[in-house]
Protein backbone atom coordinates (compact mmCIF):
# COMPACT_ATOMS: atom_id res chain seq x y z
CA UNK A 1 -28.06 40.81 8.56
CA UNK A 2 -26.02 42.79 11.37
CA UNK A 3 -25.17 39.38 13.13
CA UNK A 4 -22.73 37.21 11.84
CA UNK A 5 -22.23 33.34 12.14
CA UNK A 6 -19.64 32.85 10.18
CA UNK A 7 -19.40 29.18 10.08
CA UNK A 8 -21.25 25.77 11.41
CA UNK A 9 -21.17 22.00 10.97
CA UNK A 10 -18.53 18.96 11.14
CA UNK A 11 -15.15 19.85 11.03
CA UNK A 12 -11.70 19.40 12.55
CA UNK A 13 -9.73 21.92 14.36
CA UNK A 14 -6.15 21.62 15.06
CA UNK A 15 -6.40 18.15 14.95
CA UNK A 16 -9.19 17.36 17.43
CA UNK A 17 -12.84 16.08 15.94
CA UNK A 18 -15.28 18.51 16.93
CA UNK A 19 -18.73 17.19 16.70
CA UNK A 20 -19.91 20.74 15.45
CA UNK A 21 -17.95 24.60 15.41
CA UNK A 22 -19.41 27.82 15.54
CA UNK A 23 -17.89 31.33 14.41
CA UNK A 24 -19.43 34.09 16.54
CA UNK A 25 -18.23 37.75 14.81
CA UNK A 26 -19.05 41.28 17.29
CA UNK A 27 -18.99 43.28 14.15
CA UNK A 28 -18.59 46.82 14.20
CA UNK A 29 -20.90 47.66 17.48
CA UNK A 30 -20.45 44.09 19.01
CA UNK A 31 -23.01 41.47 20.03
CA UNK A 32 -24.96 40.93 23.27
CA UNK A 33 -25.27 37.93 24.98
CA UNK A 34 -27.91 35.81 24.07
CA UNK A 35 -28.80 31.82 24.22
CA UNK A 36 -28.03 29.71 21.07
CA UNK A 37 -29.64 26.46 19.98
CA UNK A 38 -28.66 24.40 17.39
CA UNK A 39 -29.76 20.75 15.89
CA UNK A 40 -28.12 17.36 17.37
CA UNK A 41 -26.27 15.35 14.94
CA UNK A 42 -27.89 11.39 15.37
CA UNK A 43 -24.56 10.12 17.37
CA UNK A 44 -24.46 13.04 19.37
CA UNK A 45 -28.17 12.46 20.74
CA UNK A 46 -28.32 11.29 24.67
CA UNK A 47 -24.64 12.53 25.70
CA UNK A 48 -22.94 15.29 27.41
CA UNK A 49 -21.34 17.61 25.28
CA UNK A 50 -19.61 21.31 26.13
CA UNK A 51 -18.99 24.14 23.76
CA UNK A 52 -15.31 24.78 24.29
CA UNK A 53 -13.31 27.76 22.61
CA UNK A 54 -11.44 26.74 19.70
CA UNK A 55 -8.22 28.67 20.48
CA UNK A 56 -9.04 29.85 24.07
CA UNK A 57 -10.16 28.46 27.83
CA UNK A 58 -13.65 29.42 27.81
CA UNK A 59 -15.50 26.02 28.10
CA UNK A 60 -19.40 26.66 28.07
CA UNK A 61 -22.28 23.80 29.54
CA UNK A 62 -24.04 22.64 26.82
CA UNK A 63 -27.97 21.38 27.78
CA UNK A 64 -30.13 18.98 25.44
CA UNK A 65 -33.63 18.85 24.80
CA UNK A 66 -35.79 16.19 22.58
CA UNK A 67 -38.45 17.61 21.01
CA UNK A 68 -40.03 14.79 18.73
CA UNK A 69 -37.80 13.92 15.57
CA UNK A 70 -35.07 16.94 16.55
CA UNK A 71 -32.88 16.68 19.46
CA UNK A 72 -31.42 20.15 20.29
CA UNK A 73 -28.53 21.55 22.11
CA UNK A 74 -28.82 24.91 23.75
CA UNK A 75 -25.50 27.36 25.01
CA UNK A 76 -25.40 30.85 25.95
CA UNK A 77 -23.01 33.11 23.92
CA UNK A 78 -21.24 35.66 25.89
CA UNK A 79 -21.12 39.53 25.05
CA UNK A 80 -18.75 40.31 22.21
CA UNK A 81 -16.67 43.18 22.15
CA UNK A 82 -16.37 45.01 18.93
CA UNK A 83 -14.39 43.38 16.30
CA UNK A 84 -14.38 40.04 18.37
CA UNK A 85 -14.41 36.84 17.20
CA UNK A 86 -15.53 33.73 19.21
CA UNK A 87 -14.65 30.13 17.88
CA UNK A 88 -16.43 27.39 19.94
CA UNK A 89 -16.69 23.72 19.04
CA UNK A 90 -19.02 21.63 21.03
CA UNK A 91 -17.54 18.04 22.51
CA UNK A 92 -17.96 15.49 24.56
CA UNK A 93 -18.00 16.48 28.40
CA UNK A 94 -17.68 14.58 31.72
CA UNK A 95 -17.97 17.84 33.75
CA UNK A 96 -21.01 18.34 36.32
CA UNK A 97 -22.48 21.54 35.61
CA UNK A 98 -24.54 23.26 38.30
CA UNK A 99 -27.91 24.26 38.00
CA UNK A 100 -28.08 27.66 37.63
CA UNK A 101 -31.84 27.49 36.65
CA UNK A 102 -34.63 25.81 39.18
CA UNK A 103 -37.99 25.50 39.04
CA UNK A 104 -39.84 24.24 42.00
CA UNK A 105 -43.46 23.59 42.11
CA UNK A 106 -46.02 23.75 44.81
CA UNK A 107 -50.01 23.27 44.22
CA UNK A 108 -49.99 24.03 40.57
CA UNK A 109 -47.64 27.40 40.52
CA UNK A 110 -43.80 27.29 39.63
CA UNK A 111 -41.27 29.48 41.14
CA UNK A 112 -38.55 30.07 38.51
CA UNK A 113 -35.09 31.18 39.78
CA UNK A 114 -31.92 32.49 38.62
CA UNK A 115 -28.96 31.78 40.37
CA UNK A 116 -31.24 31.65 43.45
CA UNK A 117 -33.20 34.82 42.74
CA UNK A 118 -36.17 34.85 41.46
CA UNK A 119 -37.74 35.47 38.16
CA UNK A 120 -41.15 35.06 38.05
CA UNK A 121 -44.01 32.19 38.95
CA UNK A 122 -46.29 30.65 36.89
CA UNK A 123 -49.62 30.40 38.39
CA UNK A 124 -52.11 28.31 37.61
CA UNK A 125 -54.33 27.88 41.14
CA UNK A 126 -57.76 29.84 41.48
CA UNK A 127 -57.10 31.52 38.20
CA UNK A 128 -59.18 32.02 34.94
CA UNK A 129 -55.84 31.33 32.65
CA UNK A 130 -51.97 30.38 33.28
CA UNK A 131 -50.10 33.60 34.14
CA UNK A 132 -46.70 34.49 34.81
CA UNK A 133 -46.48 37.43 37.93
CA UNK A 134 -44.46 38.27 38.81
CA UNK A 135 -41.88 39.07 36.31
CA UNK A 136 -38.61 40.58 37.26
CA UNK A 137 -35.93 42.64 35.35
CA UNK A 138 -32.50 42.76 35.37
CA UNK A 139 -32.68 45.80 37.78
CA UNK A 140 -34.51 43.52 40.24
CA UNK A 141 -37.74 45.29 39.79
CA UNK A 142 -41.05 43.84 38.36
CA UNK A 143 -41.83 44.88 34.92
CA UNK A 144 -45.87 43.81 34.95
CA UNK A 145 -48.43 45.65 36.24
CA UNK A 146 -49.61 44.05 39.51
CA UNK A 147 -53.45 44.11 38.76
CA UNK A 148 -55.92 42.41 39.57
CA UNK A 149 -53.07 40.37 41.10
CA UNK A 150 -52.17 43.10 43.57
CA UNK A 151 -55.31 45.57 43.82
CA UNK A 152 -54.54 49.05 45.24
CA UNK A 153 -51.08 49.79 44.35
CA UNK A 154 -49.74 53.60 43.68
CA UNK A 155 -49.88 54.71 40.20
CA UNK A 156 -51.73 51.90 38.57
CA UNK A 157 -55.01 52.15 36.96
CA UNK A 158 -57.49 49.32 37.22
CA UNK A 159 -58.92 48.30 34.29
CA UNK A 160 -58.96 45.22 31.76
CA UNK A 161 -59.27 42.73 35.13
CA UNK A 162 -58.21 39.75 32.23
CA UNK A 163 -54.53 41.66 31.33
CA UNK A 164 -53.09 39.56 33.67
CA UNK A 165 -49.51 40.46 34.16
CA UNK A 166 -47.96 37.76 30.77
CA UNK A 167 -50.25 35.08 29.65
CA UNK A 168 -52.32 33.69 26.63
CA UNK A 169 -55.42 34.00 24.91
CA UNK A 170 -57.60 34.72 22.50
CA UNK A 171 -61.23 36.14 22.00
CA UNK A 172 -62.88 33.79 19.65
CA UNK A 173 -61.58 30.24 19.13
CA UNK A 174 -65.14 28.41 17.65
CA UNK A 175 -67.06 31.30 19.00
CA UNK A 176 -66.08 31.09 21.98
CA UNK A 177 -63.79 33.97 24.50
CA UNK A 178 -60.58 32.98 25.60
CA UNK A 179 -59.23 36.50 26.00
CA UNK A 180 -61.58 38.35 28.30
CA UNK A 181 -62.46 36.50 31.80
CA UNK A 182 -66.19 36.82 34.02
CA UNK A 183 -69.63 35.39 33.32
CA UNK A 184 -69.81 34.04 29.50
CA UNK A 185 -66.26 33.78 29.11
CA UNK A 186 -64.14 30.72 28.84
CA UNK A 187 -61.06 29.85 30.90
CA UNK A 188 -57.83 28.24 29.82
CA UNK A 189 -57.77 26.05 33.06
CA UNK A 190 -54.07 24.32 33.60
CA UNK A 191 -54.49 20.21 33.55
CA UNK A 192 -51.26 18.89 34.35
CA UNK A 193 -47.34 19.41 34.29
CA UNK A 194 -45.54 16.91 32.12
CA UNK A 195 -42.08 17.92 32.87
CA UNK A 196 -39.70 20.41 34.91
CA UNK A 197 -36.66 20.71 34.39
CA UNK A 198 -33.68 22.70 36.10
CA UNK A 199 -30.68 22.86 34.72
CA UNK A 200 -26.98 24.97 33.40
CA UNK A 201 -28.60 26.51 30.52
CA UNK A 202 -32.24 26.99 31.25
CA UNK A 203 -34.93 25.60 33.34
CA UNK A 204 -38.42 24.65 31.36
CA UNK A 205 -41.76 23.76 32.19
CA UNK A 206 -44.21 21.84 30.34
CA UNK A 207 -47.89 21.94 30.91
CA UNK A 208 -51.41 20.46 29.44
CA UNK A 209 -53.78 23.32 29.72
CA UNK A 210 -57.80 22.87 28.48
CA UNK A 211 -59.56 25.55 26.80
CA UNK A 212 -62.73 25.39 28.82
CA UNK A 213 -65.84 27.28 27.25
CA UNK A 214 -68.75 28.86 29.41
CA UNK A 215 -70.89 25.66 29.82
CA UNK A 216 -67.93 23.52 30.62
CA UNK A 217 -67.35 21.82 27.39
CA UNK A 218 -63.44 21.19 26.17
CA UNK A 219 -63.17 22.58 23.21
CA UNK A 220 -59.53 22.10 22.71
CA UNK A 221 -55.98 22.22 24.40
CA UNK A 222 -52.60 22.84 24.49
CA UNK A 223 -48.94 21.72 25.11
CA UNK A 224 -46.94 24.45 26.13
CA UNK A 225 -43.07 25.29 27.04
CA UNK A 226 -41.44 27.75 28.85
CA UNK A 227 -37.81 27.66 28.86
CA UNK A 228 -35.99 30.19 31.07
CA UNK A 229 -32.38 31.13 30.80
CA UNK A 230 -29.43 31.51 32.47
CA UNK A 231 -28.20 34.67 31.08
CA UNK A 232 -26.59 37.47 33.15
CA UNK A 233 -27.70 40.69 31.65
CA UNK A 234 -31.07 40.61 30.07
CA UNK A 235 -33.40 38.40 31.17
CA UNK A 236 -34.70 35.58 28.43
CA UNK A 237 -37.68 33.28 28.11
CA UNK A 238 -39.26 31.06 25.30
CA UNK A 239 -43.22 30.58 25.09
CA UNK A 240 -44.12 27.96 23.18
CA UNK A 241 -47.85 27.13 22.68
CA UNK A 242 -48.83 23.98 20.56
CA UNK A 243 -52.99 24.16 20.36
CA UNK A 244 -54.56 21.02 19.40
CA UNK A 245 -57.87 19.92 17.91
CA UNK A 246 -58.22 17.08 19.67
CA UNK A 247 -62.59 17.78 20.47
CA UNK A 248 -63.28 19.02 16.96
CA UNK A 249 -62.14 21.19 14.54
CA UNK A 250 -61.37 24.81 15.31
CA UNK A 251 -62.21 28.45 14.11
CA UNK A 252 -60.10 31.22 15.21
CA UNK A 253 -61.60 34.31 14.43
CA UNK A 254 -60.37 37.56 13.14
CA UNK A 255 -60.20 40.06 16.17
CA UNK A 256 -57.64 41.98 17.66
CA UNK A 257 -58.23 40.57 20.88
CA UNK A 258 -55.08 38.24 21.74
CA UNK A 259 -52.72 36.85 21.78
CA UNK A 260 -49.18 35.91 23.34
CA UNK A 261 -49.37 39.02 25.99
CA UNK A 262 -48.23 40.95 28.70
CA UNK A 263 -49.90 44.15 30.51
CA UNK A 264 -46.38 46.76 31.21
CA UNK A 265 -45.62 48.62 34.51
CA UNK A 266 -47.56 51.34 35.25
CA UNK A 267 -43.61 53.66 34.74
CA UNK A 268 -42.97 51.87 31.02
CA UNK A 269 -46.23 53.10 29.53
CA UNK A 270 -46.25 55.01 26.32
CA UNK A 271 -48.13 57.28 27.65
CA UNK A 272 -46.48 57.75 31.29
CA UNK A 273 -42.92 58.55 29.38
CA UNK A 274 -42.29 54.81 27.78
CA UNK A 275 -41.51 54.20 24.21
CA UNK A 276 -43.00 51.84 21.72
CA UNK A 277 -40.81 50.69 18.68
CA UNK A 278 -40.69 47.61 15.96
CA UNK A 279 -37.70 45.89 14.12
CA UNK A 280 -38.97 48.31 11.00
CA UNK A 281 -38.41 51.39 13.12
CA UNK A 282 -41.74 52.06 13.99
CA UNK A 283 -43.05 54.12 16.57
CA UNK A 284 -45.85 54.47 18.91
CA UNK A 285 -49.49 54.21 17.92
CA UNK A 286 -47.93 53.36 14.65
CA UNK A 287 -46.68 49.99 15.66
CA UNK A 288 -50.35 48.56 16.25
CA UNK A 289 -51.85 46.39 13.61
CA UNK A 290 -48.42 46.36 12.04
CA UNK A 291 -45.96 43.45 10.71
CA UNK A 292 -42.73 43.45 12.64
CA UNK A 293 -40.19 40.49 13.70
CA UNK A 294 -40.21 41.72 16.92
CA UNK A 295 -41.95 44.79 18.97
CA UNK A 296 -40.35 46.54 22.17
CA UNK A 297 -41.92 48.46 25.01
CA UNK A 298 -39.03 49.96 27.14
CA UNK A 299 -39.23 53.39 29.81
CA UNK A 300 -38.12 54.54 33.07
CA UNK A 301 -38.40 52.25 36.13
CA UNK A 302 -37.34 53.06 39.39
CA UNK A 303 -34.37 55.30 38.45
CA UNK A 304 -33.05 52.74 35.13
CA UNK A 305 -34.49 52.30 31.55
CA UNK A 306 -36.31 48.93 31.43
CA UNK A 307 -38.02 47.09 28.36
CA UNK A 308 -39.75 44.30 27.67
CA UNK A 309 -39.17 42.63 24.12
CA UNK A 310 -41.41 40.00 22.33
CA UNK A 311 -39.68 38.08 19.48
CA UNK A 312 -41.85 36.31 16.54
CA UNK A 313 -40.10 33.08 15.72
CA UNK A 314 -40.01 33.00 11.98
CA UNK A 315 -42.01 29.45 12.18
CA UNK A 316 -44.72 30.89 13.52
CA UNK A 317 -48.16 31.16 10.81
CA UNK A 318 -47.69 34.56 9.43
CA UNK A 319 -44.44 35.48 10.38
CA UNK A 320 -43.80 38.65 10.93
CA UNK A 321 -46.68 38.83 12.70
CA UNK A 322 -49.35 41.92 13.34
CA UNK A 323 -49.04 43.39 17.00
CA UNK A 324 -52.08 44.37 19.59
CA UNK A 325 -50.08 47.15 21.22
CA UNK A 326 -51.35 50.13 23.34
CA UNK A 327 -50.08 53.32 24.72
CA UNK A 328 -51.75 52.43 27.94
CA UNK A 329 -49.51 49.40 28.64
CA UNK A 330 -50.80 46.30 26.54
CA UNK A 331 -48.64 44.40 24.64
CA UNK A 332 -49.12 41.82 22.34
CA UNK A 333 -48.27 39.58 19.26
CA UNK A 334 -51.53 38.55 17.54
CA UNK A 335 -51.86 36.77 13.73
CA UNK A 336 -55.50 36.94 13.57
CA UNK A 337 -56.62 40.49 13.61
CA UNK A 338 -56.28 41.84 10.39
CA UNK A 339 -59.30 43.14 9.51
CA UNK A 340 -59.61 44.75 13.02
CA UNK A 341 -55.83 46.33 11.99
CA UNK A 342 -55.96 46.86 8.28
CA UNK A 343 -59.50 47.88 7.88
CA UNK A 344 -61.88 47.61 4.36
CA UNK A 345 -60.12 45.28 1.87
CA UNK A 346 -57.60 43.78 4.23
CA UNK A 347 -57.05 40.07 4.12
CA UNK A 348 -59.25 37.70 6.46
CA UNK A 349 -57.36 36.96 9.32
CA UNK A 350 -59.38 34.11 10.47
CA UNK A 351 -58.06 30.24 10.73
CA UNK A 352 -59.52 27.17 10.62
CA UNK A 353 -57.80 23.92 12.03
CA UNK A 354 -59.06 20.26 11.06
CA UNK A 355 -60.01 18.08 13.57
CA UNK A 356 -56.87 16.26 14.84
CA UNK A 357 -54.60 18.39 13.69
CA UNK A 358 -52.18 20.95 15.60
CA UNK A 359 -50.83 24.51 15.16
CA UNK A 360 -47.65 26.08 16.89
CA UNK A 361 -46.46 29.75 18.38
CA UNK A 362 -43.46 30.42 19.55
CA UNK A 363 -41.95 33.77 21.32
CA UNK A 364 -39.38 34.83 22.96
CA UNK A 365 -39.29 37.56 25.91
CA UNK A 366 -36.27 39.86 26.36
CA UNK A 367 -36.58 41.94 29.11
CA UNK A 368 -33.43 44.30 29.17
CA UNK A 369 -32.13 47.77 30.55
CA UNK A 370 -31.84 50.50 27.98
CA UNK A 371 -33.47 50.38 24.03
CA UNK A 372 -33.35 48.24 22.34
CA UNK A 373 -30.29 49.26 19.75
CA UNK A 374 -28.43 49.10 23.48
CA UNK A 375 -29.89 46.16 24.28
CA UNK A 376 -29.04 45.03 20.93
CA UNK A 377 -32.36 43.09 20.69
CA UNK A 378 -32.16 42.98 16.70
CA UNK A 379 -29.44 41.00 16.90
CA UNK A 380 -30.58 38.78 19.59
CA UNK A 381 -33.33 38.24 17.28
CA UNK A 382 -31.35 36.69 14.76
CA UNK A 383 -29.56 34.67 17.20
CA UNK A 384 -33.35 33.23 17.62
CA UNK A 385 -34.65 32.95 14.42
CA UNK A 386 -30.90 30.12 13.64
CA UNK A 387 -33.01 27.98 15.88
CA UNK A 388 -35.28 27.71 13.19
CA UNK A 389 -33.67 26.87 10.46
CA UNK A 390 -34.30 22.90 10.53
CA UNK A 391 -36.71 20.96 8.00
CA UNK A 392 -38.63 19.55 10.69
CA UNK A 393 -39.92 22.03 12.18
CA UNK A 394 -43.07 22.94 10.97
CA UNK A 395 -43.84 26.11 9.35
């Protein structure tokens, strides 16, 4: 493991109770910055705290978030310079942080901005299935494809209508087509938002969405998150999807068709000039069908080197998961396809979920200039996969 966190927990440093401390180490290349979360002691639940440097004046917001029996606090690491060590220890705090993330919401879409720029929208209005277009870089330039959005633009092709810019899906849950879109499909139609929140750290949404088959009939839902963060250099989001059988029990089939997805930029294409790679150092058409912790599609856009990054928390089912990825600009993280990947004698990738019960996926985005060795998205991996490492949280 190239990242190092040297040290977490109670403690006391230099005399002053900490309610947790945190070693950060840059190693020999250093570390990028990334978000951190880490589990709430019980008395620290429902008050402020900061991460404050040990030995130093760098005081960092600190943002909570409840998620049924774990209460989490979130912080953003800074950069770290080669050799660097960073000591924080989190604290109580009176300070008023400003909201650096905001999400405001207007007739079922959510306009999600950065220090007053903005990132992308998630649209739900006159659509077949949630989407989030567009999404911006950290050049200021959107790394989707416009279509079917945005019809007619230069240099984009036209095709697979449903590859809506980043979404979920998949192509048979009980028989049923949640992937594709048109006449004999289902829709993923958005019910309701629970909560929005803005905020120092991140912003998140939280939505209800029904899985709605051809003739109208629910045959399940979701709860799903999208947290947002207030990083300065690459741009982060989580995508959390928790599908319930709530109207019956549910089949997902085996087919390569899903799942957590997004359609690239015309530019970042494997086969305009882009480059497709995998935490196991694989490389274009060889990444598809493959296990990886986390896949990468990055290539020239408007004058800089852009990717796109999608991280497979290591509670997901199958971790490291198998990856729908295509030289003509899909991308995607998909459990279920196996035979589809693997061919004769490869494990059944279907699933089957009782009635009443629940399954979870959880991703994060990194969209970032450069590769991703100078992006450093290995190691922002790991910084992910700590978030993980609780006993409540369902594997």
């Amino acid at each position: 493991m190239r990242l190092l966190i040297l040290a977490m927990g109670a403690t006391l440093v230099s005399g002053s109770a900490w309610a947790a401390t945190f070693t950060f180490d840059g190693g020999a290349e250093g570390r990028p910055e990334s978000p951190y979360r880490f589990a709430l002691d019980a008395g620290d639940r429902g008050r402020a705290l900061e991460a404050a440097e040990v030995d130093g004046d760098l005081v960092l917001p600190v943002q909570m978030e409840e998620t049924g029996a774990v209460a989490w606090g979130y912080f953003i690491v800074p950069a770290l310079q080669p050799g660097e060590q960073l000591h924080l220890g989190t604290r109580p705090s009176t300070r008023e942080w400003e909201n650096v993330v905001t999400l405001n919401e207007s007739g079922g879409d959510v306009d999600v901005l950065i220090r007053g720029e903005l990132f992308t929208r998630y649209l739900t209005a006159d659509s077949p299935k949630p989407h989030c277009y567009p999404v911006i870089g950290p050049t200021g330039v959107g790394v989707t494809r416009n279509y079917p959005m945005v019809q007619g633009v230069a240099g984009e092709s036209e095709d697979h209508p449903h590859q809506m810019s980043l979404y979920f899906g998949h192509g048979e849950v009980n028989g049923r087509d949640f992937w594709a879109i048109g006449e004999g499909r289902g829709r993923t139609i958005h019910r309701e938002f629970t909560d929005l929140v803005s905020g120092s750290v991140f912003g998140s949404l939280t939505a209800i969405t029904d899985w709605v088959d051809q003739d109208g009939v629910i045959v399940c839902n979701d709860i799903r998150t999208l947290r947002f963060y207030a990083t300065h250099t690459a741009r982060v989001m989580d995508y959390e999807v928790t599908i319930r059988a709530d109207n019956g029990p549910l089949h997902f089939g085996d087919t390569k068709e899903g799942m957590m997805s997004f359609r690239v930029a015309a530019s970042m294409q494997a086969d305009s000039g882009g480059t497709l790679v995998n935490s196991e150092g694989q490389t274009g058409d060889d990444t598809w069908g493959k296990r990886a912790r986390w896949c990468d599609n990055y290539g020239p856009l408007e004058g800089s080197t852009v990717g796109i990054a999608i991280l497979d928390s290591p509670a997901n089912p199958r971790h490291p998961t198998t990856w729908h990825v295509r030289s003509y600009g899909l991308f995607g993280a998909n459990p279920f396809g196996l035979m589809y990947y693997q061919g004769e004698g490869a494990p059944d990738g279907t699933m089957d979920l009782p009635e009443g019960d629940s399954v979870a996926f959880r991703y994060r985005f990194v969209i970032h200039q450069g590769t991703p060795n100078e992006a450093g998205v290995d190691d922002m991996w790991r910084y992910y996969a700590r978030g993980f490492e609780h006993p409540d949280i369902g594997r």
